[in-house]
PDB file of N, CA and C in Angstrom:
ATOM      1  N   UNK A   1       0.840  -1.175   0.000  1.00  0.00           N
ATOM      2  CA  UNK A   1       0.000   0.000   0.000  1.00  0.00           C
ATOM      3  C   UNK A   1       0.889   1.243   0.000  1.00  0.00           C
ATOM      4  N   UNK A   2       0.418   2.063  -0.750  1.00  0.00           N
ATOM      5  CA  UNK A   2       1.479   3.104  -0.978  1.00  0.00           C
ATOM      6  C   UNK A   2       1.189   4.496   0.706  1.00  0.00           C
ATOM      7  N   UNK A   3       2.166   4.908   0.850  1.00  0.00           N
ATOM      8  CA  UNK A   3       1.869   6.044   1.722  1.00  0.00           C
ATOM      9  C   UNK A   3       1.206   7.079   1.232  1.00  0.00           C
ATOM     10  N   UNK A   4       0.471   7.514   2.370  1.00  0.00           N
ATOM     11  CA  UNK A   4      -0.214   8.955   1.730  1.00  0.00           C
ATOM     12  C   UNK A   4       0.387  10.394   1.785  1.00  0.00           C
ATOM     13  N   UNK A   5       1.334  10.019   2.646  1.00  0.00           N
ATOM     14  CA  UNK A   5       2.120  11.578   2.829  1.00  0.00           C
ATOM     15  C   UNK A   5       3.576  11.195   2.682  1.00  0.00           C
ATOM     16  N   UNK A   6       4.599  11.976   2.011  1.00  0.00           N
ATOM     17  CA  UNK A   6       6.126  11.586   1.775  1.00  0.00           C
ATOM     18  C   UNK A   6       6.781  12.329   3.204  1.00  0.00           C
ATOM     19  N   UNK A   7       7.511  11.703   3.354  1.00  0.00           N
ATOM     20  CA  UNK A   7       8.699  12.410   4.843  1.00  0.00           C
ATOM     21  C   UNK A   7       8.588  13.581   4.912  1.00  0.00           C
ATOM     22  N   UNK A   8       8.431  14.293   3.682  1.00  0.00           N
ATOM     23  CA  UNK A   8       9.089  15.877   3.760  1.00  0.00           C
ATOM     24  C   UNK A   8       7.207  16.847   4.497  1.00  0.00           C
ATOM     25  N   UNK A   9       6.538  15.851   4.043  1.00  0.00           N
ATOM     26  CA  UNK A   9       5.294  16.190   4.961  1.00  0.00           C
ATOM     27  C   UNK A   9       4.979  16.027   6.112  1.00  0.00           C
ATOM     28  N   UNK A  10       5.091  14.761   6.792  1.00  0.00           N
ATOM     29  CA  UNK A  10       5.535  14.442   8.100  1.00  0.00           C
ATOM     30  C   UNK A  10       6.462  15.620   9.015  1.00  0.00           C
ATOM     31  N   UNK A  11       7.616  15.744   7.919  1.00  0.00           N
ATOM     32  CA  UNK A  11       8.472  16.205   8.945  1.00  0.00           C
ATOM     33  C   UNK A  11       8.048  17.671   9.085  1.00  0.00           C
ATOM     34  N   UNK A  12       7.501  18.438   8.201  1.00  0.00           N
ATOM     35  CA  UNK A  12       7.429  19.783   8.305  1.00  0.00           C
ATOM     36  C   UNK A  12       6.616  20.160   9.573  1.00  0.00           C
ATOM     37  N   UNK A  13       5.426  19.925   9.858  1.00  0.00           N
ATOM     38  CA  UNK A  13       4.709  20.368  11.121  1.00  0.00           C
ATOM     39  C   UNK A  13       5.720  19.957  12.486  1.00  0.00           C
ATOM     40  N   UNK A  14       6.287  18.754  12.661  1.00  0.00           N
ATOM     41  CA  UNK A  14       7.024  18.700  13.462  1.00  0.00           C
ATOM     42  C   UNK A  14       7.989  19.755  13.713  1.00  0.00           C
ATOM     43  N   UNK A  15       8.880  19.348  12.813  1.00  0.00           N
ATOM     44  CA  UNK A  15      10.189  20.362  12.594  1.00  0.00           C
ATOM     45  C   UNK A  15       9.281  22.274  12.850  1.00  0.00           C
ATOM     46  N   UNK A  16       8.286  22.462  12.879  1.00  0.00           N
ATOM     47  CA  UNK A  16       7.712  23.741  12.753  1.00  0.00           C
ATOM     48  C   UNK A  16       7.307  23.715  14.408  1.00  0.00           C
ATOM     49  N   UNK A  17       6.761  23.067  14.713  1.00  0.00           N
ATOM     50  CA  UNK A  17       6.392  23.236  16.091  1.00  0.00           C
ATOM     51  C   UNK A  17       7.753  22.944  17.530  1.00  0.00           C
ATOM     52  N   UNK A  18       9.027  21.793  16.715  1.00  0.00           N
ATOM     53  CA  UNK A  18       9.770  22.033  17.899  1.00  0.00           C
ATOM     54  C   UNK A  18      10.478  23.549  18.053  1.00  0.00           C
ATOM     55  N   UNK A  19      10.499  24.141  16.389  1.00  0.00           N
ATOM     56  CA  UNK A  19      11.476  25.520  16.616  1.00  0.00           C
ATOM     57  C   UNK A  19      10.167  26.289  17.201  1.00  0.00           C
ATOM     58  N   UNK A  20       9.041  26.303  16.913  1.00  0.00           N
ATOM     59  CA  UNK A  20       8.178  27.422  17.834  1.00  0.00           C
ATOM     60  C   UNK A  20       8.397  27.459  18.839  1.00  0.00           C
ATOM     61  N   UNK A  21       8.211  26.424  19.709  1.00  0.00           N
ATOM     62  CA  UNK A  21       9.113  26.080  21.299  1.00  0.00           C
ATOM     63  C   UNK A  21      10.010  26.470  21.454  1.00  0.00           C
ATOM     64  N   UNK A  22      11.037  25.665  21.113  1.00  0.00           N
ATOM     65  CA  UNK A  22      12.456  26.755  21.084  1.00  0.00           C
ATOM     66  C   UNK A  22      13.018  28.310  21.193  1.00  0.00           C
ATOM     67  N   UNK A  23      12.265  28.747  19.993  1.00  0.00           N
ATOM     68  CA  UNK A  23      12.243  30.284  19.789  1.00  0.00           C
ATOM     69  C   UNK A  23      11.601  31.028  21.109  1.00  0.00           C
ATOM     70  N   UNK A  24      10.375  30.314  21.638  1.00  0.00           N
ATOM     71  CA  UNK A  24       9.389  31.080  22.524  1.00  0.00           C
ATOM     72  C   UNK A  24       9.991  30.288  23.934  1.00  0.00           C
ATOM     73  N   UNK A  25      10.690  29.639  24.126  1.00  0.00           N
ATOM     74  CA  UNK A  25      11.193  28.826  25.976  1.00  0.00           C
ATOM     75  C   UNK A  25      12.551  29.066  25.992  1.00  0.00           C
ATOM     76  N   UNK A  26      13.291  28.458  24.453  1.00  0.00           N
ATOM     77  CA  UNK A  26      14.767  29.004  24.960  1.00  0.00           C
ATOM     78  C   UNK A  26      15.811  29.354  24.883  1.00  0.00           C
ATOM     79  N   UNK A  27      15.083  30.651  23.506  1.00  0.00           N
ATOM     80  CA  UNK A  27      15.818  31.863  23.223  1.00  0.00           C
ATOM     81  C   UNK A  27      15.602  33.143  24.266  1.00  0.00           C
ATOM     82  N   UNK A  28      16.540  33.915  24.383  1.00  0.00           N
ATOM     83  CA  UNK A  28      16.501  35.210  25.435  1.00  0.00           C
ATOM     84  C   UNK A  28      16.814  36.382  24.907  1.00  0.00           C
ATOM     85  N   UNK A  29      16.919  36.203  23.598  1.00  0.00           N
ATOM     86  CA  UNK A  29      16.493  36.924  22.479  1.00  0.00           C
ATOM     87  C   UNK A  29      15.424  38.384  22.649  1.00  0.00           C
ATOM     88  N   UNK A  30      15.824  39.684  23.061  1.00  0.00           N
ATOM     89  CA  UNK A  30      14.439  40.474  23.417  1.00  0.00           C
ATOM     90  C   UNK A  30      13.935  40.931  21.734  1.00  0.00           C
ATOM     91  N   UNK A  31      15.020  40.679  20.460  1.00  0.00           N
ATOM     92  CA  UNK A  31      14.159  40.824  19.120  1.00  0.00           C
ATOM     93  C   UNK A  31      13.123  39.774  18.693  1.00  0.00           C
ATOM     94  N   UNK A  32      13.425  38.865  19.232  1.00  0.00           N
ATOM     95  CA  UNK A  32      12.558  37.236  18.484  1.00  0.00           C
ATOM     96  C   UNK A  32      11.553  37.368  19.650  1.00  0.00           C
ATOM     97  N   UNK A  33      10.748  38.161  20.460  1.00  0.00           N
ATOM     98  CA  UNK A  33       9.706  37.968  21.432  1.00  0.00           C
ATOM     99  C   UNK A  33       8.356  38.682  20.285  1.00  0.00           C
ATOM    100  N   UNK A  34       7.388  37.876  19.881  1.00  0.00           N
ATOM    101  CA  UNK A  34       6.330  38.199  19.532  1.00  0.00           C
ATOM    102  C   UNK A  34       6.597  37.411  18.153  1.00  0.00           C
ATOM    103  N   UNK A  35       7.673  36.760  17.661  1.00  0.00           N
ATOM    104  CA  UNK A  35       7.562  36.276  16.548  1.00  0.00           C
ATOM    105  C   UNK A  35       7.035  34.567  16.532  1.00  0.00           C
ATOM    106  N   UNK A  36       6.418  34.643  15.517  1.00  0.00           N
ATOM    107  CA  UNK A  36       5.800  33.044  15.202  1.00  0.00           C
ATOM    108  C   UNK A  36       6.411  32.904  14.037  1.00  0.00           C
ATOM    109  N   UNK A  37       6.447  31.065  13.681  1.00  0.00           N
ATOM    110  CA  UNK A  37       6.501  30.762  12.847  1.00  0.00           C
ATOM    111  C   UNK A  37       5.275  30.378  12.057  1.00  0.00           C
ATOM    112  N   UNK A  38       5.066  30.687  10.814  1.00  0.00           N
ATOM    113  CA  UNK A  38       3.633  30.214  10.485  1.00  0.00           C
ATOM    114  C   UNK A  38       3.887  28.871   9.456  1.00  0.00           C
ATOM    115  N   UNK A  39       4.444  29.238   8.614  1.00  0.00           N
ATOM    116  CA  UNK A  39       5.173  27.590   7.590  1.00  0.00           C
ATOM    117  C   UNK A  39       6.142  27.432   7.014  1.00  0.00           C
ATOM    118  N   UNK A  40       6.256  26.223   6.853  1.00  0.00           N
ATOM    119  CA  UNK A  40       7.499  25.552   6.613  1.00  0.00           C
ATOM    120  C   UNK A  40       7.760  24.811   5.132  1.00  0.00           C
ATOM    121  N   UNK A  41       8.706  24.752   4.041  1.00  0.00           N
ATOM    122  CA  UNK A  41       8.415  23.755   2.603  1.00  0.00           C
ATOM    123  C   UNK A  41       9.987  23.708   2.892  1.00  0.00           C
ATOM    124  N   UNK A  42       9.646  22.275   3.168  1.00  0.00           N
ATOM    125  CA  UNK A  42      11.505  21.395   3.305  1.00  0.00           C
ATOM    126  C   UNK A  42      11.759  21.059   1.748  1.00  0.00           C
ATOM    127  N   UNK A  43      12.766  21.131   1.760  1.00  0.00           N
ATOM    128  CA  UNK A  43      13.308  20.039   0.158  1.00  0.00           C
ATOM    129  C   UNK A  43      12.997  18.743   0.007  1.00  0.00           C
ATOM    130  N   UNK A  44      12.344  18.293  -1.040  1.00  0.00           N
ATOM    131  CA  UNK A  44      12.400  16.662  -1.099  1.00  0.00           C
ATOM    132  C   UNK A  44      13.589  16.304  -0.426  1.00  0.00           C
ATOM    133  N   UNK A  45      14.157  16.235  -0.509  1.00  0.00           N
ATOM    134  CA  UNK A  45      15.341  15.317   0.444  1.00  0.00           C
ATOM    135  C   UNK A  45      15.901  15.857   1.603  1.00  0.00           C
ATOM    136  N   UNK A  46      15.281  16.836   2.300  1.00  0.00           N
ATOM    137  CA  UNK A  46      15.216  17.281   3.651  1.00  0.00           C
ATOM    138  C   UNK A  46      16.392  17.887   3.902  1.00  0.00           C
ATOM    139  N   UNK A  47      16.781  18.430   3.386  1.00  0.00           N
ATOM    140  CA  UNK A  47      17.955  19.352   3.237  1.00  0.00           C
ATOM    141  C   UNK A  47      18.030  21.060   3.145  1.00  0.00           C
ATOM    142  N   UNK A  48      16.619  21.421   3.085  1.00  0.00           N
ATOM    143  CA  UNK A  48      17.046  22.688   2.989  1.00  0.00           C
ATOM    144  C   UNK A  48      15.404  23.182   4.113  1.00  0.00           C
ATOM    145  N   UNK A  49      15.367  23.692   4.954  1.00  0.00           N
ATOM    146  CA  UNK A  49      14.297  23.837   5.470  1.00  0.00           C
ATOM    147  C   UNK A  49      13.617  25.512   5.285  1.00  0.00           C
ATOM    148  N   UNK A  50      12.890  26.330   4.365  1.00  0.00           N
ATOM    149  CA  UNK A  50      12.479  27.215   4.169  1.00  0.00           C
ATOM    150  C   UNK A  50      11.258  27.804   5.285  1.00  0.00           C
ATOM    151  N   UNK A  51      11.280  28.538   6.043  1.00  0.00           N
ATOM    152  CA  UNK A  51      10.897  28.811   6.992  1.00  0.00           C
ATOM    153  C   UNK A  51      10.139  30.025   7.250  1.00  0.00           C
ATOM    154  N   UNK A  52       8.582  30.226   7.103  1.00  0.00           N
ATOM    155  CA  UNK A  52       8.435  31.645   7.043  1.00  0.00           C
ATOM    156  C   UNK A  52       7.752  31.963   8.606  1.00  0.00           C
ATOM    157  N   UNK A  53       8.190  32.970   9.010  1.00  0.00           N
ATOM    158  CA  UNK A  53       7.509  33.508  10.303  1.00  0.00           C
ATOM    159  C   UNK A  53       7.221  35.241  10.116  1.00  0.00           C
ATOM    160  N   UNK A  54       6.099  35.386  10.808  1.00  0.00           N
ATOM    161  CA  UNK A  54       5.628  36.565  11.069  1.00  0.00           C
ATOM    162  C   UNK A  54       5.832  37.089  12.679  1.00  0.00           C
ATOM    163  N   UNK A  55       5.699  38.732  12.431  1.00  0.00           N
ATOM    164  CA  UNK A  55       5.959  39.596  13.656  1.00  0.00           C
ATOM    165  C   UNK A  55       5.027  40.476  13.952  1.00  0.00           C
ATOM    166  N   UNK A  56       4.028  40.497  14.323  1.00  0.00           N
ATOM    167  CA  UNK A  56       3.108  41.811  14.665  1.00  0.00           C
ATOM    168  C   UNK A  56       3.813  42.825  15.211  1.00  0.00           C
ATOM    169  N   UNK A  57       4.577  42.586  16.393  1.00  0.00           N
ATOM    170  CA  UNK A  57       5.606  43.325  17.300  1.00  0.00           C
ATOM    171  C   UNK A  57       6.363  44.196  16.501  1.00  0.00           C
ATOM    172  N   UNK A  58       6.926  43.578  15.740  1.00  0.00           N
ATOM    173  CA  UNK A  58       8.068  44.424  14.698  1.00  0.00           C
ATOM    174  C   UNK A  58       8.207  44.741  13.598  1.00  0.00           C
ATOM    175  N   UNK A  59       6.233  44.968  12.929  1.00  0.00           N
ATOM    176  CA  UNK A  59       6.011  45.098  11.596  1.00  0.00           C
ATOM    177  C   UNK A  59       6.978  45.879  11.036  1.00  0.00           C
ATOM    178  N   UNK A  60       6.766  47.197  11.289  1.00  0.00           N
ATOM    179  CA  UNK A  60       7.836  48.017  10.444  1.00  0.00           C
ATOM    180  C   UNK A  60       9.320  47.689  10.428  1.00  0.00           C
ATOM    181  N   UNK A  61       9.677  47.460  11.307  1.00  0.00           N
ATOM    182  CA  UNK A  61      11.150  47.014  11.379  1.00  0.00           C
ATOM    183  C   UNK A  61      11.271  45.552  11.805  1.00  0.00           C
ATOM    184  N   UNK A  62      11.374  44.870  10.400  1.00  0.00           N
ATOM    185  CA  UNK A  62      11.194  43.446  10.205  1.00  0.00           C
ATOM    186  C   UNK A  62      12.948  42.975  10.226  1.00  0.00           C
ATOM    187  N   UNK A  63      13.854  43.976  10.214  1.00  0.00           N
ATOM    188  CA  UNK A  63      15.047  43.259   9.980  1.00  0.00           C
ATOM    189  C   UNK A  63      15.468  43.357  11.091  1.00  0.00           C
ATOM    190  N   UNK A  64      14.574  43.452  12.545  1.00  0.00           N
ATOM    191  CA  UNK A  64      15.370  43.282  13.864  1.00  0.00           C
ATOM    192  C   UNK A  64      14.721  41.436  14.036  1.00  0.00           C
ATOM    193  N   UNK A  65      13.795  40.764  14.349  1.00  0.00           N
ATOM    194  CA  UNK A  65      13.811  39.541  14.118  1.00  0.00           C
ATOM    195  C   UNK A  65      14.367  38.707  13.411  1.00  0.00           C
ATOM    196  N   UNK A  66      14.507  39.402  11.636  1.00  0.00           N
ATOM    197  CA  UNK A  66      15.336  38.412  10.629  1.00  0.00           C
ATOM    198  C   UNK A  66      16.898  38.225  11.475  1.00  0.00           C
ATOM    199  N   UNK A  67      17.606  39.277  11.561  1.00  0.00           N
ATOM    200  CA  UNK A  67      18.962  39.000  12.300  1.00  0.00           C
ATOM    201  C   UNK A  67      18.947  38.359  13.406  1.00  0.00           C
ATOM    202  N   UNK A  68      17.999  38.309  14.638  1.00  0.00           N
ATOM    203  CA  UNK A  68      17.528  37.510  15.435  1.00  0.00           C
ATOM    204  C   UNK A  68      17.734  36.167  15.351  1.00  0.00           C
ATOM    205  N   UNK A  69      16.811  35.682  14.342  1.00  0.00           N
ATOM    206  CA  UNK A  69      16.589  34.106  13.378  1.00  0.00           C
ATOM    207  C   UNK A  69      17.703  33.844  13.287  1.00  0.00           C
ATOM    208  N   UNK A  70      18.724  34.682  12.330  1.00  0.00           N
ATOM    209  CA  UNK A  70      20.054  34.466  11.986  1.00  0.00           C
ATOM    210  C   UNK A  70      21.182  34.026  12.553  1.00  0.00           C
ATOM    211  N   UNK A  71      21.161  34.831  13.877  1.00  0.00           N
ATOM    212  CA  UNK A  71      22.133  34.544  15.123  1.00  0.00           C
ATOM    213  C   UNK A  71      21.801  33.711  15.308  1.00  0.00           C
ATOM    214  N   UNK A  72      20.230  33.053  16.047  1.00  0.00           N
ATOM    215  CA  UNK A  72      20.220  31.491  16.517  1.00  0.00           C
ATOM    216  C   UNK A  72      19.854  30.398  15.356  1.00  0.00           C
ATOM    217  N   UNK A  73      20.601  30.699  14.368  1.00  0.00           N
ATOM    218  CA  UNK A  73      20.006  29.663  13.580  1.00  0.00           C
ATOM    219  C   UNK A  73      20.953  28.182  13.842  1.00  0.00           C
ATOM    220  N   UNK A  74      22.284  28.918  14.388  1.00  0.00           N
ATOM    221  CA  UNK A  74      23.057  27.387  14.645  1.00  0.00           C
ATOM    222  C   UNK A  74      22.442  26.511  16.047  1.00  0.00           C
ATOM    223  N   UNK A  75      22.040  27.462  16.631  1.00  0.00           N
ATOM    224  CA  UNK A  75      21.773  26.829  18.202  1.00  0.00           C
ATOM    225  C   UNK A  75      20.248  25.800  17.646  1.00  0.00           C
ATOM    226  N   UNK A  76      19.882  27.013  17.056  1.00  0.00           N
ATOM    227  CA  UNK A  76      18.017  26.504  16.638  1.00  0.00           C
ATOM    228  C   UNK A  76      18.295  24.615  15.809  1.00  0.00           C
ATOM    229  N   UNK A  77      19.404  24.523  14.987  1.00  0.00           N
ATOM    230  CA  UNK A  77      19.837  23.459  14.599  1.00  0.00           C
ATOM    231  C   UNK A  77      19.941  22.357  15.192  1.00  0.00           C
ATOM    232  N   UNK A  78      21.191  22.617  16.414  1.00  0.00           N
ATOM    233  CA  UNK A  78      21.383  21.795  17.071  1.00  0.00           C
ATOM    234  C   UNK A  78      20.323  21.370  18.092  1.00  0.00           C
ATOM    235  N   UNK A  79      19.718  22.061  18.576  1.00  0.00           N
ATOM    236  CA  UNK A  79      18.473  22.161  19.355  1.00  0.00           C
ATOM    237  C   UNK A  79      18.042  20.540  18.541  1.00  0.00           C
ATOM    238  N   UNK A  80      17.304  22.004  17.426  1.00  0.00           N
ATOM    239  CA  UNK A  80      16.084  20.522  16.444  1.00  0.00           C
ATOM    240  C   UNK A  80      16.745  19.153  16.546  1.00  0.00           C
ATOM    241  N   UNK A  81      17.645  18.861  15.914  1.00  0.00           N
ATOM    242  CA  UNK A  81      18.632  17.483  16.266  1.00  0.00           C
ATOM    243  C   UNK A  81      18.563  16.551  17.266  1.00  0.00           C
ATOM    244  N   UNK A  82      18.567  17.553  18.233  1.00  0.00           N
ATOM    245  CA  UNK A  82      18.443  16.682  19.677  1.00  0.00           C
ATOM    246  C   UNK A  82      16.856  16.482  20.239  1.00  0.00           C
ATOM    247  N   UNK A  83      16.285  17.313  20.021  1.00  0.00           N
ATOM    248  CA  UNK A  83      14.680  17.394  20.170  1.00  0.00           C
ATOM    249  C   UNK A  83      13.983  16.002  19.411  1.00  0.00           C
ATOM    250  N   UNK A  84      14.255  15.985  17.982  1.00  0.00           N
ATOM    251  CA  UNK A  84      13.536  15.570  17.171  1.00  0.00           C
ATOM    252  C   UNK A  84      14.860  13.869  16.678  1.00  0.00           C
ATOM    253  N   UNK A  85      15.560  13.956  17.367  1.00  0.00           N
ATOM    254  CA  UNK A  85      16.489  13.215  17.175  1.00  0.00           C
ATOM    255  C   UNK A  85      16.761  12.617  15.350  1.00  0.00           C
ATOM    256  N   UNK A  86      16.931  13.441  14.658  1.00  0.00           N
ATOM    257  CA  UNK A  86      17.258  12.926  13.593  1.00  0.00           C
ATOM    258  C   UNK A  86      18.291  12.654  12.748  1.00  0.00           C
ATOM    259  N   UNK A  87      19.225  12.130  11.837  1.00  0.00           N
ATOM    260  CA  UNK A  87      20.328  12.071  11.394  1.00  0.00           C
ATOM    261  C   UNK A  87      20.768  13.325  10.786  1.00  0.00           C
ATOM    262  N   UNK A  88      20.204  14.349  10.118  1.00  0.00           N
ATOM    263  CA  UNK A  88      20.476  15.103   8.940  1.00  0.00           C
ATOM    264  C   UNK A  88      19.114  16.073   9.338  1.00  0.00           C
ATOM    265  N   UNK A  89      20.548  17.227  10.206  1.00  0.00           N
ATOM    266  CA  UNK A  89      19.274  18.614  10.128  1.00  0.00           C
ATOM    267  C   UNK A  89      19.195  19.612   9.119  1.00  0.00           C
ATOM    268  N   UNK A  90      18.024  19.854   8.688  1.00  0.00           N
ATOM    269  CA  UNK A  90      17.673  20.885   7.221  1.00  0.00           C
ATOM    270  C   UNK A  90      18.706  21.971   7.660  1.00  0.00           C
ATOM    271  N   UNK A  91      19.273  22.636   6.353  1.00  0.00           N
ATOM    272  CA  UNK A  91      19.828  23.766   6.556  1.00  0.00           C
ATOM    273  C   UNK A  91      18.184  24.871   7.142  1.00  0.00           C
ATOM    274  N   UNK A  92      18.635  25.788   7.934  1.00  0.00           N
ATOM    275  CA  UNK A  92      17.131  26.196   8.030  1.00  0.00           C
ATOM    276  C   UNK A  92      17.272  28.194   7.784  1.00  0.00           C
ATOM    277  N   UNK A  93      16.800  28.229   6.842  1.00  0.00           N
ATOM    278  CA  UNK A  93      16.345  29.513   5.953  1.00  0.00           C
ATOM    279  C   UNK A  93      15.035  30.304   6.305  1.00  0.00           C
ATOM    280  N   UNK A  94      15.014  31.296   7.326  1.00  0.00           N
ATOM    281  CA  UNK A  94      14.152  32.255   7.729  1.00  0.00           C
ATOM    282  C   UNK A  94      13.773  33.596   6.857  1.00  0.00           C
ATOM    283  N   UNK A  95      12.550  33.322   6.012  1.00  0.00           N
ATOM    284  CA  UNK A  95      11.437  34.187   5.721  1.00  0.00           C
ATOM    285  C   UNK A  95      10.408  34.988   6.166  1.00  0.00           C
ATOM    286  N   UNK A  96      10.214  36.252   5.945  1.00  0.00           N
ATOM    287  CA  UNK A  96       9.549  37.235   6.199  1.00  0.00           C
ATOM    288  C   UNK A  96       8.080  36.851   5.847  1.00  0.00           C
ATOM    289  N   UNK A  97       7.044  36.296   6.184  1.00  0.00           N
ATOM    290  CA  UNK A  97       5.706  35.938   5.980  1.00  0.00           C
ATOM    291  C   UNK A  97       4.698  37.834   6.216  1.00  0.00           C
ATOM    292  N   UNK A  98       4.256  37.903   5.147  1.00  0.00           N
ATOM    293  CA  UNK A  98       3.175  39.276   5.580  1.00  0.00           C
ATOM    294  C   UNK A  98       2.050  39.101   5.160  1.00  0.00           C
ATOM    295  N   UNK A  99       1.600  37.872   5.016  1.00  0.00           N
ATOM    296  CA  UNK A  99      -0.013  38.089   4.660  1.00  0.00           C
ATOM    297  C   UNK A  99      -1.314  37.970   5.940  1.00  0.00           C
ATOM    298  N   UNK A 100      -0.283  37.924   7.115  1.00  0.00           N
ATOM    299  CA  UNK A 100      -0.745  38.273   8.281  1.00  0.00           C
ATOM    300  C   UNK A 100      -0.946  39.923   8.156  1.00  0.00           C
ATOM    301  N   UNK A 101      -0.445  40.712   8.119  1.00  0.00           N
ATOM    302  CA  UNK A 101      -0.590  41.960   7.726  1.00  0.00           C
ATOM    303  C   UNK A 101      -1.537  42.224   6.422  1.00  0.00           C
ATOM    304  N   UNK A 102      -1.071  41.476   5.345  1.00  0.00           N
ATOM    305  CA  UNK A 102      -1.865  41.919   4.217  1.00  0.00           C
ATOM    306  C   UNK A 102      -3.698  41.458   4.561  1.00  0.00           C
ATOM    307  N   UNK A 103      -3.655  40.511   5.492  1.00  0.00           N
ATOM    308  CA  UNK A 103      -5.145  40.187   5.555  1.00  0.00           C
ATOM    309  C   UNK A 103      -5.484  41.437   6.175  1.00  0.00           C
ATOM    310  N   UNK A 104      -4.789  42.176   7.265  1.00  0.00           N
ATOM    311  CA  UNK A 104      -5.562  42.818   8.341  1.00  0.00           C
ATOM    312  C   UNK A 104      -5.758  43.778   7.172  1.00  0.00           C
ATOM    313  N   UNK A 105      -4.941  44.050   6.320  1.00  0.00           N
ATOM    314  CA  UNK A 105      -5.176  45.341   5.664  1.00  0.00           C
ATOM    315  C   UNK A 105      -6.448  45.204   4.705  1.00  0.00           C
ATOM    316  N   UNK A 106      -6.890  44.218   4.109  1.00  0.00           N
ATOM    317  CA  UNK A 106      -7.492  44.100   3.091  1.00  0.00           C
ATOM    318  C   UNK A 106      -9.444  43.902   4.259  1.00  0.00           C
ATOM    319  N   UNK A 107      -9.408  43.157   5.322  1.00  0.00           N
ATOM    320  CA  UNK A 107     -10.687  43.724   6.491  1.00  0.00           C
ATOM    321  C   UNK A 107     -10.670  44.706   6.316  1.00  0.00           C
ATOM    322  N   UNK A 108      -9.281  45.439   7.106  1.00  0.00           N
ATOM    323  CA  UNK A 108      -9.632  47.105   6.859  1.00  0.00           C
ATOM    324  C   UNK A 108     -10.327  47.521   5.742  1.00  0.00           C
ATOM    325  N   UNK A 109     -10.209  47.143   4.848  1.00  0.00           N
ATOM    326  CA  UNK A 109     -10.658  47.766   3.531  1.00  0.00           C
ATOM    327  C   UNK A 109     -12.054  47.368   3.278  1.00  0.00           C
ATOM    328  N   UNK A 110     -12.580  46.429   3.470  1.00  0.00           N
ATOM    329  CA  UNK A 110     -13.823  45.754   3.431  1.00  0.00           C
ATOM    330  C   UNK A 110     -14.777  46.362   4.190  1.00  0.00           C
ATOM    331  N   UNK A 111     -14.181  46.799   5.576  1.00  0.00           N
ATOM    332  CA  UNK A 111     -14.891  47.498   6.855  1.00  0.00           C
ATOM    333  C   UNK A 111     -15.409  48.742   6.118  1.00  0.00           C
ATOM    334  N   UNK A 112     -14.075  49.734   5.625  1.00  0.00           N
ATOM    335  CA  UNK A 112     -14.409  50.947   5.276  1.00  0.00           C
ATOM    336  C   UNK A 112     -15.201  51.023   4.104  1.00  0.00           C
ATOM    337  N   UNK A 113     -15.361  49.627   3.092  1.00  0.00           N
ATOM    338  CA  UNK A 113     -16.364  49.614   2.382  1.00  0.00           C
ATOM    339  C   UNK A 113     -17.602  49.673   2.618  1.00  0.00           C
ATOM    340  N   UNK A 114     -17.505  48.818   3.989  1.00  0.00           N
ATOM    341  CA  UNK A 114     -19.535  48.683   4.288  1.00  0.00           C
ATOM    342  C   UNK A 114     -19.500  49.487   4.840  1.00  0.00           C
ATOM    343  N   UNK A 115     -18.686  50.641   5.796  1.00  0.00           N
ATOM    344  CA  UNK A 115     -19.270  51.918   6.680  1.00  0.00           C
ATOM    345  C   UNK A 115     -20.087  52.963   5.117  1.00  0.00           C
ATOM    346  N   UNK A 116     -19.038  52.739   3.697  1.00  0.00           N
ATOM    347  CA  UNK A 116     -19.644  54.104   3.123  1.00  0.00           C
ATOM    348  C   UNK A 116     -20.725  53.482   2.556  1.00  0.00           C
ATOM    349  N   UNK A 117     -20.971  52.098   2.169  1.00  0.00           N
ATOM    350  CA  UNK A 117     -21.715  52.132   1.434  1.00  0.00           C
ATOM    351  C   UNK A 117     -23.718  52.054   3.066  1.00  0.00           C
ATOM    352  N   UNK A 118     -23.161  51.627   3.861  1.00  0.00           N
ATOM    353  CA  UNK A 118     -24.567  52.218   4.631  1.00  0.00           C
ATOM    354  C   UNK A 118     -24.903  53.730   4.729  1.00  0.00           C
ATOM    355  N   UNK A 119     -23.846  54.936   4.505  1.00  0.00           N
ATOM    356  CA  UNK A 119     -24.044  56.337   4.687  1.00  0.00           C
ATOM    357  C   UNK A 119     -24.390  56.828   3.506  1.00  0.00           C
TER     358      UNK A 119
END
């Protein structure tokens, strides 16, 4: 019987939820406080881990978290490794996610549609 999901599916929610932990218990990091990760697209062969997270905290100044990410990206590694005990940790590549923002903006816009169109 064939599988329904390949490794690189499996592993992504995992691999996404031990660095959320991580980032939020045991980094001390005061730039990475308010950041989430929202998703993850590993490489077929689990080698490259693409990583997007959002910041409400630090909308406008998004390049104080990215450098954040950056600094712990070796610790965040070794971490995952030992957490998730696996042979071969993804290189892991932190992305700027904004459609957390772009949604709020586009309500906004919807809102101010139905206020004019009732006046």
């Amino acid at each position: 019987m064939a599988r329904e999901f390949s490794r690189n599916q499996r592993m992504g929610p995992l691999i996404l939820r031990t660095l959320n932990e991580l980032i939020r218990f045991d980094l001390n990091d005061p730039g990475l406080s308010g950041v989430s990760l929202t998703s993850i697209d590993l490489s077929h062969d689990l080698s490259i881990a693409k990583i997007y997270f959002s910041s409400i905290q630090f909308n406008d100044e998004i390049h104080i978290p990215t450098k954040g990410l950056a600094r712990a990206t070796g610790y965040l590694r070794k971490k995952l490794g030992a957490s998730i005990k696996i042979r071969h940790v993804p290189e892991l590549r932190f992305y700027h996610d904004d459609s957390i923002i772009k949604g709020m903006e586009i309500s906004s816009l919807i809102d101010q549609a139905n206020l004019a169109k009732k006046t």
